[in-house]
PDB file of N, CA and C in Angstrom:
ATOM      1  N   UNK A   1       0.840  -1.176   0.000  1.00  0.00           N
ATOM      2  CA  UNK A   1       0.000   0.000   0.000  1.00  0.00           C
ATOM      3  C   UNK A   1       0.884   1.238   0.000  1.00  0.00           C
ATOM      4  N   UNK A   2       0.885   2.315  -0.591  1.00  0.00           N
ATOM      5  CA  UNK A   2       1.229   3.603  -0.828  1.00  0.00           C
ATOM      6  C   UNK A   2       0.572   4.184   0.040  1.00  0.00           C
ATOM      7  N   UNK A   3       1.359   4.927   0.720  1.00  0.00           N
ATOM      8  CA  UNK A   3       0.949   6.183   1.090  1.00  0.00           C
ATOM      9  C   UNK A   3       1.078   7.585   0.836  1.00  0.00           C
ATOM     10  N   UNK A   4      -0.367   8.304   0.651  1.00  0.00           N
ATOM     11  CA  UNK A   4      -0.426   9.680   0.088  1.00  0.00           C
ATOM     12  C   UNK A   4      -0.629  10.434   1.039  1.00  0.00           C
ATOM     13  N   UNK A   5       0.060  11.593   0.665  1.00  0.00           N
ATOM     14  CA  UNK A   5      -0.045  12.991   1.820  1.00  0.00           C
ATOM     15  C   UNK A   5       0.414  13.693   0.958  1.00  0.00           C
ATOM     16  N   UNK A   6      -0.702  15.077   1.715  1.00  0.00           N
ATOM     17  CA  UNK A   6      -0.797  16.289   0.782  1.00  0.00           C
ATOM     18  C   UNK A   6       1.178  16.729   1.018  1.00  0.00           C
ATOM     19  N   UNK A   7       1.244  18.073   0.144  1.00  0.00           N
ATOM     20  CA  UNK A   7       2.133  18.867  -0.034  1.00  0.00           C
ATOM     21  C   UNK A   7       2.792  19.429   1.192  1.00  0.00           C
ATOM     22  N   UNK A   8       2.054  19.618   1.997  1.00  0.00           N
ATOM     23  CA  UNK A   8       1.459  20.516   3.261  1.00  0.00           C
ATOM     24  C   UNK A   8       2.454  19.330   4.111  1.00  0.00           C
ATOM     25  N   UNK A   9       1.803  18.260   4.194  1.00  0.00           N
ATOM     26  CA  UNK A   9       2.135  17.145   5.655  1.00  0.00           C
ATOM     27  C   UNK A   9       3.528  16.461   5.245  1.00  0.00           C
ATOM     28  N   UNK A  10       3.892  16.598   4.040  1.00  0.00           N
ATOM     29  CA  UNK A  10       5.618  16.149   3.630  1.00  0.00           C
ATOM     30  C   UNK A  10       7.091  16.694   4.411  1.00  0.00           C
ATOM     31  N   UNK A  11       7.429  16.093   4.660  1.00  0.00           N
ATOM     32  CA  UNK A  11       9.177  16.574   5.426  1.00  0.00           C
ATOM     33  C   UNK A  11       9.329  17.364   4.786  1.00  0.00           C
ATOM     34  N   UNK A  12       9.922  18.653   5.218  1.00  0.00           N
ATOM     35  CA  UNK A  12      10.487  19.732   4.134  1.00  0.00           C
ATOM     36  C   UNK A  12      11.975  20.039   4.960  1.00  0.00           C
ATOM     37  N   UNK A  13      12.791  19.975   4.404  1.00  0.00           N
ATOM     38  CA  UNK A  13      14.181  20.261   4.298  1.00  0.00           C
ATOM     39  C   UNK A  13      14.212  21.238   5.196  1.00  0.00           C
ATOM     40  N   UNK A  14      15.476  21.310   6.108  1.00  0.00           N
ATOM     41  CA  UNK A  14      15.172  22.955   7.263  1.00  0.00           C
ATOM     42  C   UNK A  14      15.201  24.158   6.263  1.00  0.00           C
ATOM     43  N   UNK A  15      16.075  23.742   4.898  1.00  0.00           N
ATOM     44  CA  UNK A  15      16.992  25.372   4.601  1.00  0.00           C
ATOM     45  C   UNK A  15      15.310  25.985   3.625  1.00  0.00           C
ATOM     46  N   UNK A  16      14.143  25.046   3.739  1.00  0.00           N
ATOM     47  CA  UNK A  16      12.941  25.569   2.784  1.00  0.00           C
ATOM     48  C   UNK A  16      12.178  26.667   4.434  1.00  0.00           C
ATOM     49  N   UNK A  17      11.831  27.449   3.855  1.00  0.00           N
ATOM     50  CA  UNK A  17      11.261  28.695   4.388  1.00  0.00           C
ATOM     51  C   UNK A  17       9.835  28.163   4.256  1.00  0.00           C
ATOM     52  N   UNK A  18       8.835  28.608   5.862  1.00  0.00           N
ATOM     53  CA  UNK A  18       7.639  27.988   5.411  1.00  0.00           C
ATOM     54  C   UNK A  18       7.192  29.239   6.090  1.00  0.00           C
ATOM     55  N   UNK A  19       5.804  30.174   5.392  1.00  0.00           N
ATOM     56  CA  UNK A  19       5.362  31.097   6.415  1.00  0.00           C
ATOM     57  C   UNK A  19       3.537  30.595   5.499  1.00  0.00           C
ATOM     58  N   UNK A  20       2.450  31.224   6.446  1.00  0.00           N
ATOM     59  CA  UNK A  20       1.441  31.214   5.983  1.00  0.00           C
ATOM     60  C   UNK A  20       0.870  32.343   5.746  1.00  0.00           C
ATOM     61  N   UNK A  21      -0.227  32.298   5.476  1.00  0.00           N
ATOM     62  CA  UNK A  21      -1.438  33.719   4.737  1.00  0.00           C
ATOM     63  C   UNK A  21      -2.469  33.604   5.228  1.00  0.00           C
ATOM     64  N   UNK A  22      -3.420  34.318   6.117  1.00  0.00           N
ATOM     65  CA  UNK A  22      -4.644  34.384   6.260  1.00  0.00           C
ATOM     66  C   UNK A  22      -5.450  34.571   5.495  1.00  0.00           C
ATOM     67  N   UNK A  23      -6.299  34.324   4.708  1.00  0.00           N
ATOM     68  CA  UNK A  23      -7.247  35.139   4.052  1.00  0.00           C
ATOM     69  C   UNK A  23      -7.848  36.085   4.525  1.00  0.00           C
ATOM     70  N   UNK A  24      -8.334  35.632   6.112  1.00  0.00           N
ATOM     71  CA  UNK A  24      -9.224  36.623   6.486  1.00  0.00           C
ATOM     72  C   UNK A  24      -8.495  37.813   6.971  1.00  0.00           C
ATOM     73  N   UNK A  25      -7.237  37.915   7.044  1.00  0.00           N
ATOM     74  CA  UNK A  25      -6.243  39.238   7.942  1.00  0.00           C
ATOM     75  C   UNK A  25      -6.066  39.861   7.065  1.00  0.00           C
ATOM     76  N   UNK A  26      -5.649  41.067   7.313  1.00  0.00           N
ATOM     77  CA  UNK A  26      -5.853  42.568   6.509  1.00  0.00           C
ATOM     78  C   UNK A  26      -4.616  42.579   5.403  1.00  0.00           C
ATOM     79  N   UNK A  27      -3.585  41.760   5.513  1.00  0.00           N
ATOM     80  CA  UNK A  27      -2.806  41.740   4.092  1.00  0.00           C
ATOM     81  C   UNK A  27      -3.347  40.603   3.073  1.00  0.00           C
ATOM     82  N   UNK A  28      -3.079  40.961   1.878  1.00  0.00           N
ATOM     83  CA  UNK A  28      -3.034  40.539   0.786  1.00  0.00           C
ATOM     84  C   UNK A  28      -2.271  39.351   0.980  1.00  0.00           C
ATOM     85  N   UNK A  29      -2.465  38.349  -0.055  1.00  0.00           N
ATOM     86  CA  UNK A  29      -1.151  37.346  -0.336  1.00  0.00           C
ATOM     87  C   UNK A  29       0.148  37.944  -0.573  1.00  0.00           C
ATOM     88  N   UNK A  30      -0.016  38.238  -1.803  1.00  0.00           N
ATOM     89  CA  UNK A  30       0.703  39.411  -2.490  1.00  0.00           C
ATOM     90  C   UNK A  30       1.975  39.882  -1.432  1.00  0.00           C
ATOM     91  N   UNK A  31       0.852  40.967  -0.463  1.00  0.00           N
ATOM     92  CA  UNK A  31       2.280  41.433   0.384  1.00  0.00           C
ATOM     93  C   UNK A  31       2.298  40.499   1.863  1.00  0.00           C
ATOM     94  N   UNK A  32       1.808  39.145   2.095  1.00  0.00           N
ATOM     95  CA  UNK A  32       2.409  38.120   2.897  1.00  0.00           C
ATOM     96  C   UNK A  32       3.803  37.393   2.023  1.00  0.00           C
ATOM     97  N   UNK A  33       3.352  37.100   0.858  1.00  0.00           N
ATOM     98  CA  UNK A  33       4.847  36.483   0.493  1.00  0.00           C
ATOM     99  C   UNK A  33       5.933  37.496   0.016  1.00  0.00           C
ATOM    100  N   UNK A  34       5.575  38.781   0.033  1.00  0.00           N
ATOM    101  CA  UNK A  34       6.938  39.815   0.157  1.00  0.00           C
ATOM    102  C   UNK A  34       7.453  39.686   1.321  1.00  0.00           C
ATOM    103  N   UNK A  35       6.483  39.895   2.415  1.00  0.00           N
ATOM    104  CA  UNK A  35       6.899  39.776   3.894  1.00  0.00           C
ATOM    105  C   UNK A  35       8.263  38.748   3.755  1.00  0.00           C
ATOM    106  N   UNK A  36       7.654  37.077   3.459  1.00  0.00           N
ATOM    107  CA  UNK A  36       8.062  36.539   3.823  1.00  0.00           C
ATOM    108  C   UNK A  36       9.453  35.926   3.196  1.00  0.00           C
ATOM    109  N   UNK A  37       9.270  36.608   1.601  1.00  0.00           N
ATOM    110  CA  UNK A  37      10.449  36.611   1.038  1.00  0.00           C
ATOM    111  C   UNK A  37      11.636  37.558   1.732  1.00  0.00           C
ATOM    112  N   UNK A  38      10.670  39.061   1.878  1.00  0.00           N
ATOM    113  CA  UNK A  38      12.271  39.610   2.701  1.00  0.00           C
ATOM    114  C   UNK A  38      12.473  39.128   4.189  1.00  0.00           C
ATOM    115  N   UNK A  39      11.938  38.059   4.672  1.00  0.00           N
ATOM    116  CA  UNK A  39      12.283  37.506   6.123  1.00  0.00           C
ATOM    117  C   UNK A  39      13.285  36.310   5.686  1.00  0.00           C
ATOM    118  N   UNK A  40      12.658  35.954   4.664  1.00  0.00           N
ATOM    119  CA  UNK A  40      14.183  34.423   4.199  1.00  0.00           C
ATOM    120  C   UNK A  40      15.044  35.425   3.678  1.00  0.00           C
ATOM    121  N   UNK A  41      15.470  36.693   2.996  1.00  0.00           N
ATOM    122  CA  UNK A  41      16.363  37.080   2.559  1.00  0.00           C
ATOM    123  C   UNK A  41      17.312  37.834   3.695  1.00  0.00           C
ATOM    124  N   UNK A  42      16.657  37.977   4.407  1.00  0.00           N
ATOM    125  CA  UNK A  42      17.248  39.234   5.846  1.00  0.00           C
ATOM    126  C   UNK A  42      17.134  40.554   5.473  1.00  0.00           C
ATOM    127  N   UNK A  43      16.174  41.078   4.660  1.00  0.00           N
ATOM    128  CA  UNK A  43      16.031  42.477   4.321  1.00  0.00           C
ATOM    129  C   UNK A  43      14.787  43.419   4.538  1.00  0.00           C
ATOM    130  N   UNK A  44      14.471  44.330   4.807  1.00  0.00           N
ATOM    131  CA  UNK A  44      13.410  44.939   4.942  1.00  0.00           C
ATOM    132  C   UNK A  44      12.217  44.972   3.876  1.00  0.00           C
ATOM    133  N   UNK A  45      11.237  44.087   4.709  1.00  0.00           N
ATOM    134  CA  UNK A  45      10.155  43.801   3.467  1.00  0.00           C
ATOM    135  C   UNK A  45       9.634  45.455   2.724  1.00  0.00           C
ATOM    136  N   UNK A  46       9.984  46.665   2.843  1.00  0.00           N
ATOM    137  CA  UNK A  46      10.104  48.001   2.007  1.00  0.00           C
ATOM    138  C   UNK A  46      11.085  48.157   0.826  1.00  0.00           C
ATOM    139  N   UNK A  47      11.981  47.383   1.365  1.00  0.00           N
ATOM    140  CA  UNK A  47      13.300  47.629   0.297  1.00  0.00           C
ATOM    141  C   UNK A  47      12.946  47.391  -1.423  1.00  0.00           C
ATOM    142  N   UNK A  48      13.171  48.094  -1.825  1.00  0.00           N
ATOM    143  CA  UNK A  48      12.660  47.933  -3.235  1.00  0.00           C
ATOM    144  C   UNK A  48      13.477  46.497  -3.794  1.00  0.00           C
ATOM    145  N   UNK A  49      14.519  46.155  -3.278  1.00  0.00           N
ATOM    146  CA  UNK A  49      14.623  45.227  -4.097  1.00  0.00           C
ATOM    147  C   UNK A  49      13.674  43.691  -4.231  1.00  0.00           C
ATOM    148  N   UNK A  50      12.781  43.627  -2.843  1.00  0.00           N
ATOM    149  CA  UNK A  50      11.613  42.830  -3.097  1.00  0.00           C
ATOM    150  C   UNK A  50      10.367  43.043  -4.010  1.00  0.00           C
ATOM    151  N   UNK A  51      10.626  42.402  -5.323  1.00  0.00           N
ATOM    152  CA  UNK A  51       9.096  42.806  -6.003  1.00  0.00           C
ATOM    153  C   UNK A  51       8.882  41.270  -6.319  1.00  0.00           C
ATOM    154  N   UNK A  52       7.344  41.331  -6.707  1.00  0.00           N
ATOM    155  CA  UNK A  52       6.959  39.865  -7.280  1.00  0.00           C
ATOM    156  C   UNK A  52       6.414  40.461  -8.930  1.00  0.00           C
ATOM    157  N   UNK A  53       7.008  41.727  -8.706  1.00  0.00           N
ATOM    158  CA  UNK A  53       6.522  42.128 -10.376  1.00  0.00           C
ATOM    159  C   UNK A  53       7.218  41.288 -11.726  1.00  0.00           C
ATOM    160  N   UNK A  54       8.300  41.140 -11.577  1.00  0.00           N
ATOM    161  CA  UNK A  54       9.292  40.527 -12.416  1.00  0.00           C
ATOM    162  C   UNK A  54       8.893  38.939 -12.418  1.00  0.00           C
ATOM    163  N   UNK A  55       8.079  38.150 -11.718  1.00  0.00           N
ATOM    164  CA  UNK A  55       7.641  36.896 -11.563  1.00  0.00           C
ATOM    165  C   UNK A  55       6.215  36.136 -11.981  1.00  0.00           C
ATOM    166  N   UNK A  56       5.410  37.205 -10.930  1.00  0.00           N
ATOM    167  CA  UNK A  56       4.144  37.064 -11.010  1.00  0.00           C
ATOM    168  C   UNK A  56       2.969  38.306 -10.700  1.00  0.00           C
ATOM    169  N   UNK A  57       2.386  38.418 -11.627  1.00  0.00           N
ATOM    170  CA  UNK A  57       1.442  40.052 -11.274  1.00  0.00           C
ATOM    171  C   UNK A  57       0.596  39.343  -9.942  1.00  0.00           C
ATOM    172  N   UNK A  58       0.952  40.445  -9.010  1.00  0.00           N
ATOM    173  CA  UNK A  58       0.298  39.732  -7.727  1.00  0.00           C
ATOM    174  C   UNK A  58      -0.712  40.152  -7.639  1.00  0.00           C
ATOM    175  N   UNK A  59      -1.963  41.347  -8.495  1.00  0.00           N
ATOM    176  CA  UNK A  59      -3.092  41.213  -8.365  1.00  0.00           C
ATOM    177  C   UNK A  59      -3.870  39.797  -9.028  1.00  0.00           C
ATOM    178  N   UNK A  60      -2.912  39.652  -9.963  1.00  0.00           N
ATOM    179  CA  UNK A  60      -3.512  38.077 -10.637  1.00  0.00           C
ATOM    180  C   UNK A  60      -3.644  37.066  -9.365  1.00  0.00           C
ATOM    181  N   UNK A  61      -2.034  36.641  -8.545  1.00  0.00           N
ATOM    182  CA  UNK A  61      -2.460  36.067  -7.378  1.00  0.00           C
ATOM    183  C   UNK A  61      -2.918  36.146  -6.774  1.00  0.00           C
ATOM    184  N   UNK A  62      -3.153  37.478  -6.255  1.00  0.00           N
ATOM    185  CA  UNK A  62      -4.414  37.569  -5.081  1.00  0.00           C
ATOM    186  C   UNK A  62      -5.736  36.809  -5.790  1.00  0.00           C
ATOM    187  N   UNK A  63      -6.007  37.221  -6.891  1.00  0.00           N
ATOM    188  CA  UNK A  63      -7.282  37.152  -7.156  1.00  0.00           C
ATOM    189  C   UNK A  63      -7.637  35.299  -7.385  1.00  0.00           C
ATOM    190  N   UNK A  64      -6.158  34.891  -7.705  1.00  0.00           N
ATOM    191  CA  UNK A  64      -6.251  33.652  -7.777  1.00  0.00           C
ATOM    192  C   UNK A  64      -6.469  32.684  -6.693  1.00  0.00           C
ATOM    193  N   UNK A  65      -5.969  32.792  -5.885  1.00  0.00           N
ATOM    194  CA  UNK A  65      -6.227  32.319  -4.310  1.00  0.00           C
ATOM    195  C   UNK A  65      -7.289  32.779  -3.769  1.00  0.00           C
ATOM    196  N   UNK A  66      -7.947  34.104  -4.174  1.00  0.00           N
ATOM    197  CA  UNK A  66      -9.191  34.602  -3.179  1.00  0.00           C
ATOM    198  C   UNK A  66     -10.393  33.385  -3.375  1.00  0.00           C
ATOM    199  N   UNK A  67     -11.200  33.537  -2.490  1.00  0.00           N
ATOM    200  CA  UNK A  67     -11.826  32.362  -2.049  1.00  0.00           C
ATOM    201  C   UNK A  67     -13.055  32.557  -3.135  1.00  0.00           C
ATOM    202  N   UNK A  68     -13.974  31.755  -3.288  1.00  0.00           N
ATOM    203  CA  UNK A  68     -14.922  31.037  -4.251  1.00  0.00           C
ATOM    204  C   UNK A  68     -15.768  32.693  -4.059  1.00  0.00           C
ATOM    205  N   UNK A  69     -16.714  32.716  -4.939  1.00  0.00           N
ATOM    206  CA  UNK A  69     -17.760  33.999  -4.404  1.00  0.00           C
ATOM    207  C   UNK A  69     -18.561  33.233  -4.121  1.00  0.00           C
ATOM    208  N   UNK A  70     -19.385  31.872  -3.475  1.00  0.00           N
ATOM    209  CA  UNK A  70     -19.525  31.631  -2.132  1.00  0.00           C
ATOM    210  C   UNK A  70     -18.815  31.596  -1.153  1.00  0.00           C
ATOM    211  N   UNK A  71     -17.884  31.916  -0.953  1.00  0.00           N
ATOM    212  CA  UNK A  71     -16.492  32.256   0.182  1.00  0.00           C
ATOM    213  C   UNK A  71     -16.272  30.946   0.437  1.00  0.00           C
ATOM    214  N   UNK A  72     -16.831  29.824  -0.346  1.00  0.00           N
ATOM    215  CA  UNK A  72     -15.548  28.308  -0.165  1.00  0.00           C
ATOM    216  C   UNK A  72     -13.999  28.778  -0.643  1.00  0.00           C
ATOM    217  N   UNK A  73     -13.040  28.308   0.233  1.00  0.00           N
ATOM    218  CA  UNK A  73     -11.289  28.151  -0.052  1.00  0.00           C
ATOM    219  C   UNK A  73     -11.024  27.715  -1.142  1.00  0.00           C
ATOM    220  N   UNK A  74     -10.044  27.897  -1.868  1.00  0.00           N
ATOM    221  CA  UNK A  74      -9.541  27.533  -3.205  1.00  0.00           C
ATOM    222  C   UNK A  74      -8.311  26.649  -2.632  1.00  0.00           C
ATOM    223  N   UNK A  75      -8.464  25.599  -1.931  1.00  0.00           N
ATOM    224  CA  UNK A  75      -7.346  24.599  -1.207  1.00  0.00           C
ATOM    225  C   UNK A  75      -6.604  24.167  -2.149  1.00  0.00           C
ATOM    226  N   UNK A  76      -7.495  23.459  -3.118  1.00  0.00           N
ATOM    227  CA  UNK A  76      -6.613  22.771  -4.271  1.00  0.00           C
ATOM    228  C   UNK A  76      -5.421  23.356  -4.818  1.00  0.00           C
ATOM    229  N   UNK A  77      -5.586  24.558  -4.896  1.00  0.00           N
ATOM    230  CA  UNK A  77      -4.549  25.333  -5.945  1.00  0.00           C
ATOM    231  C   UNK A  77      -3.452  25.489  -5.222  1.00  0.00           C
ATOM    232  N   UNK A  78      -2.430  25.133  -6.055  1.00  0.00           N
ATOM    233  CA  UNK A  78      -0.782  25.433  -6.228  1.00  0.00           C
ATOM    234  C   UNK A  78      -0.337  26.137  -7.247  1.00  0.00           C
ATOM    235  N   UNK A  79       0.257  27.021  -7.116  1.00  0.00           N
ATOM    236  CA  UNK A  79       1.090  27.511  -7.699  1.00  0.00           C
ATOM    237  C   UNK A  79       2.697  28.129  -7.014  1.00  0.00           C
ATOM    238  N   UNK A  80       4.053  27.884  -8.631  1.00  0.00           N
ATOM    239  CA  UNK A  80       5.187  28.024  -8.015  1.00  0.00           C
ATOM    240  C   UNK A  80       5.993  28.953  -8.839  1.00  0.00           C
ATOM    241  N   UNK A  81       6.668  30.172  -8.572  1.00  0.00           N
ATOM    242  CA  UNK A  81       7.217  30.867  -9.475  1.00  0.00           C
ATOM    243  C   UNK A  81       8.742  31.385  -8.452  1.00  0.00           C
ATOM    244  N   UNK A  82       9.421  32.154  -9.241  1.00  0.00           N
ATOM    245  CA  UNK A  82      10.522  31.861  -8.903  1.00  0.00           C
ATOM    246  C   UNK A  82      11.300  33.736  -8.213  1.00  0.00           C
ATOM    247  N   UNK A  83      11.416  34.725  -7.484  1.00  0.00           N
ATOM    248  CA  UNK A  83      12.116  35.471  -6.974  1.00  0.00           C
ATOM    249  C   UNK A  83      13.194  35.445  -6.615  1.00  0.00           C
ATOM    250  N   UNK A  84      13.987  36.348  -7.569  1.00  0.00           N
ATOM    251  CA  UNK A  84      15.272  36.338  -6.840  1.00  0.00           C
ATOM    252  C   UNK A  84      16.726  35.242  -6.152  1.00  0.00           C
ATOM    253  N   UNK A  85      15.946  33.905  -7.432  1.00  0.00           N
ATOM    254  CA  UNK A  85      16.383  32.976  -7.338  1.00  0.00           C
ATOM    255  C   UNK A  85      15.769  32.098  -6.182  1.00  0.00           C
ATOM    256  N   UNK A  86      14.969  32.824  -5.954  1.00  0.00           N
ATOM    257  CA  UNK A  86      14.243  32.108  -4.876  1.00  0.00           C
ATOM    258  C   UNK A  86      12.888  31.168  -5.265  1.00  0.00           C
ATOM    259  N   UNK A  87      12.525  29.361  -4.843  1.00  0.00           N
ATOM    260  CA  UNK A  87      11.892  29.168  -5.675  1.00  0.00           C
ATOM    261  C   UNK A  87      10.946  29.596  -5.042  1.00  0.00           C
ATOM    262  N   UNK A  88       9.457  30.056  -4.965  1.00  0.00           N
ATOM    263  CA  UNK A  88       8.156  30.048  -3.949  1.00  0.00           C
ATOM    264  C   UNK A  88       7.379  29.365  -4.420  1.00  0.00           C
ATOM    265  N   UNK A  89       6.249  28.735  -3.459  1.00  0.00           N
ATOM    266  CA  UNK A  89       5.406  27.849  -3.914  1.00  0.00           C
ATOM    267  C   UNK A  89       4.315  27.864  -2.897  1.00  0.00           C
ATOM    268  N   UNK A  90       2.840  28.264  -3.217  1.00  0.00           N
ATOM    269  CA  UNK A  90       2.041  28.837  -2.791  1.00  0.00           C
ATOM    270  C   UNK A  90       0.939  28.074  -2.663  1.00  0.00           C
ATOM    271  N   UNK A  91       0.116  27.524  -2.099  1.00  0.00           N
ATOM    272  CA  UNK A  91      -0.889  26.253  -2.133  1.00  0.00           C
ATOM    273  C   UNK A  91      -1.962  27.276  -1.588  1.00  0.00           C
ATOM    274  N   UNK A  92      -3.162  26.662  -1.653  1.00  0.00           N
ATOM    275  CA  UNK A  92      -4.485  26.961  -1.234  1.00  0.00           C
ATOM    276  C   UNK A  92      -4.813  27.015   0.140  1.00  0.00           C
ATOM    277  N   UNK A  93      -4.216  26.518   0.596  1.00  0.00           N
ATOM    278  CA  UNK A  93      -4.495  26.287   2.204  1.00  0.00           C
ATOM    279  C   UNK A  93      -3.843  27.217   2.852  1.00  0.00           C
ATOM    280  N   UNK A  94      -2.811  28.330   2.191  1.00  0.00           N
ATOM    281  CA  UNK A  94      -1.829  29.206   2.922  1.00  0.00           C
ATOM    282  C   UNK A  94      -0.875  29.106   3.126  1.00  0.00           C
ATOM    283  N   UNK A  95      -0.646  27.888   2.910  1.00  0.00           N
ATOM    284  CA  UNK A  95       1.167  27.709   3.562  1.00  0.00           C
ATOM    285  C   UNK A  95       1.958  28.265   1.956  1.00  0.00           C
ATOM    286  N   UNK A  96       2.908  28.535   2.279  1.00  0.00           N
ATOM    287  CA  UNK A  96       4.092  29.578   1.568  1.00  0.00           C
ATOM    288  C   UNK A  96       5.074  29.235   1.602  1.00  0.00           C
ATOM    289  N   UNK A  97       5.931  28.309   0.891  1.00  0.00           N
ATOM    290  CA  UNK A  97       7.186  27.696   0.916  1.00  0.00           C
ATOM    291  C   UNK A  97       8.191  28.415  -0.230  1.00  0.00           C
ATOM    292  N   UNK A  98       9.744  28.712   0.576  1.00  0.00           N
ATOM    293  CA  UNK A  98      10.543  29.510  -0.334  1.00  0.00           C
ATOM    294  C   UNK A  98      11.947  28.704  -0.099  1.00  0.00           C
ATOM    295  N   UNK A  99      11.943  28.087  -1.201  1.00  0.00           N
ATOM    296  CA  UNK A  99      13.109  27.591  -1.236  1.00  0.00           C
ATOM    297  C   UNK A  99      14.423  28.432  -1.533  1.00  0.00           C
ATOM    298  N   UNK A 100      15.420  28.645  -0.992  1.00  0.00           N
ATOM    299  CA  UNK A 100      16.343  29.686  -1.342  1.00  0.00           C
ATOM    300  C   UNK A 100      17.427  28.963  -2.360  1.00  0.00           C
ATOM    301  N   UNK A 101      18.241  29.693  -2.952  1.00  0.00           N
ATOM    302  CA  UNK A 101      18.962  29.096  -3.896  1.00  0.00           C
ATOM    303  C   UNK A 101      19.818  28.040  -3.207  1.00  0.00           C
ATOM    304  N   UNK A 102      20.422  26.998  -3.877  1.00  0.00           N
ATOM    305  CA  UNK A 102      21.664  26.189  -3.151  1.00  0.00           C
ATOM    306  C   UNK A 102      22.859  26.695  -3.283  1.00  0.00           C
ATOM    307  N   UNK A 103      23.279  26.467  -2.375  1.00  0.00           N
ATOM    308  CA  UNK A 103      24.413  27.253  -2.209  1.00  0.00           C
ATOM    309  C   UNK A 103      25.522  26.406  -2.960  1.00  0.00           C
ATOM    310  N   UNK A 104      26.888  26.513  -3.851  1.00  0.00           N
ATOM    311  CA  UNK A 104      27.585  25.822  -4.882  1.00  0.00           C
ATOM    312  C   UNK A 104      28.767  24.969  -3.574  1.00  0.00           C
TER     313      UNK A 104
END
């Protein structure tokens, strides 16, 4: 017998960055995974050099993750794009995984 488990319940490596997103709290996705990109980078999530413009238009993501217009969760959805060499990978449920580059 195989066993399946979501994305979410898998071992993840220490050096992968995991932060989550509320829907219901007053930021955006958008600027939770800036947050959390400039928290894996060590830089001030203001600093211009954090954008997700060059990756992914984050009104598209927001809008992509926002919940059903019966306000059911969009759990299923994954999506993974790449900052600053950084990989991110964004699931439905909130969790926010940023893999940082490997180091040579």
């Amino acid at each position: 017998m195989t066993e399946h488990r979501s994305p979410a319940s898998r071992h993840r490596p220490p050096s992968v960055y995991r932060a989550f997103h509320d829907p219901n709290g007053p930021a955006t996705l958008s600027t939770t995974i800036v947050h959390a990109l400039a928290d894996c980078i060590g830089v001030d999530p203001t600093d211009s050099r954090i954008s997700l413009y060059d990756s992914v238009d984050p009104d598209a993501l927001d809008a992509l993750f926002r919940p059903r217009h019966d306000g059911t969760p969009r759990v299923g959805a994954t999506l993974s794009f790449v900052v600053h060499d950084h990989y991110v990978t964004v699931h439905g449920n909130g969790e926010i995984l940023i893999d940082p580059p490997s180091r040579p």
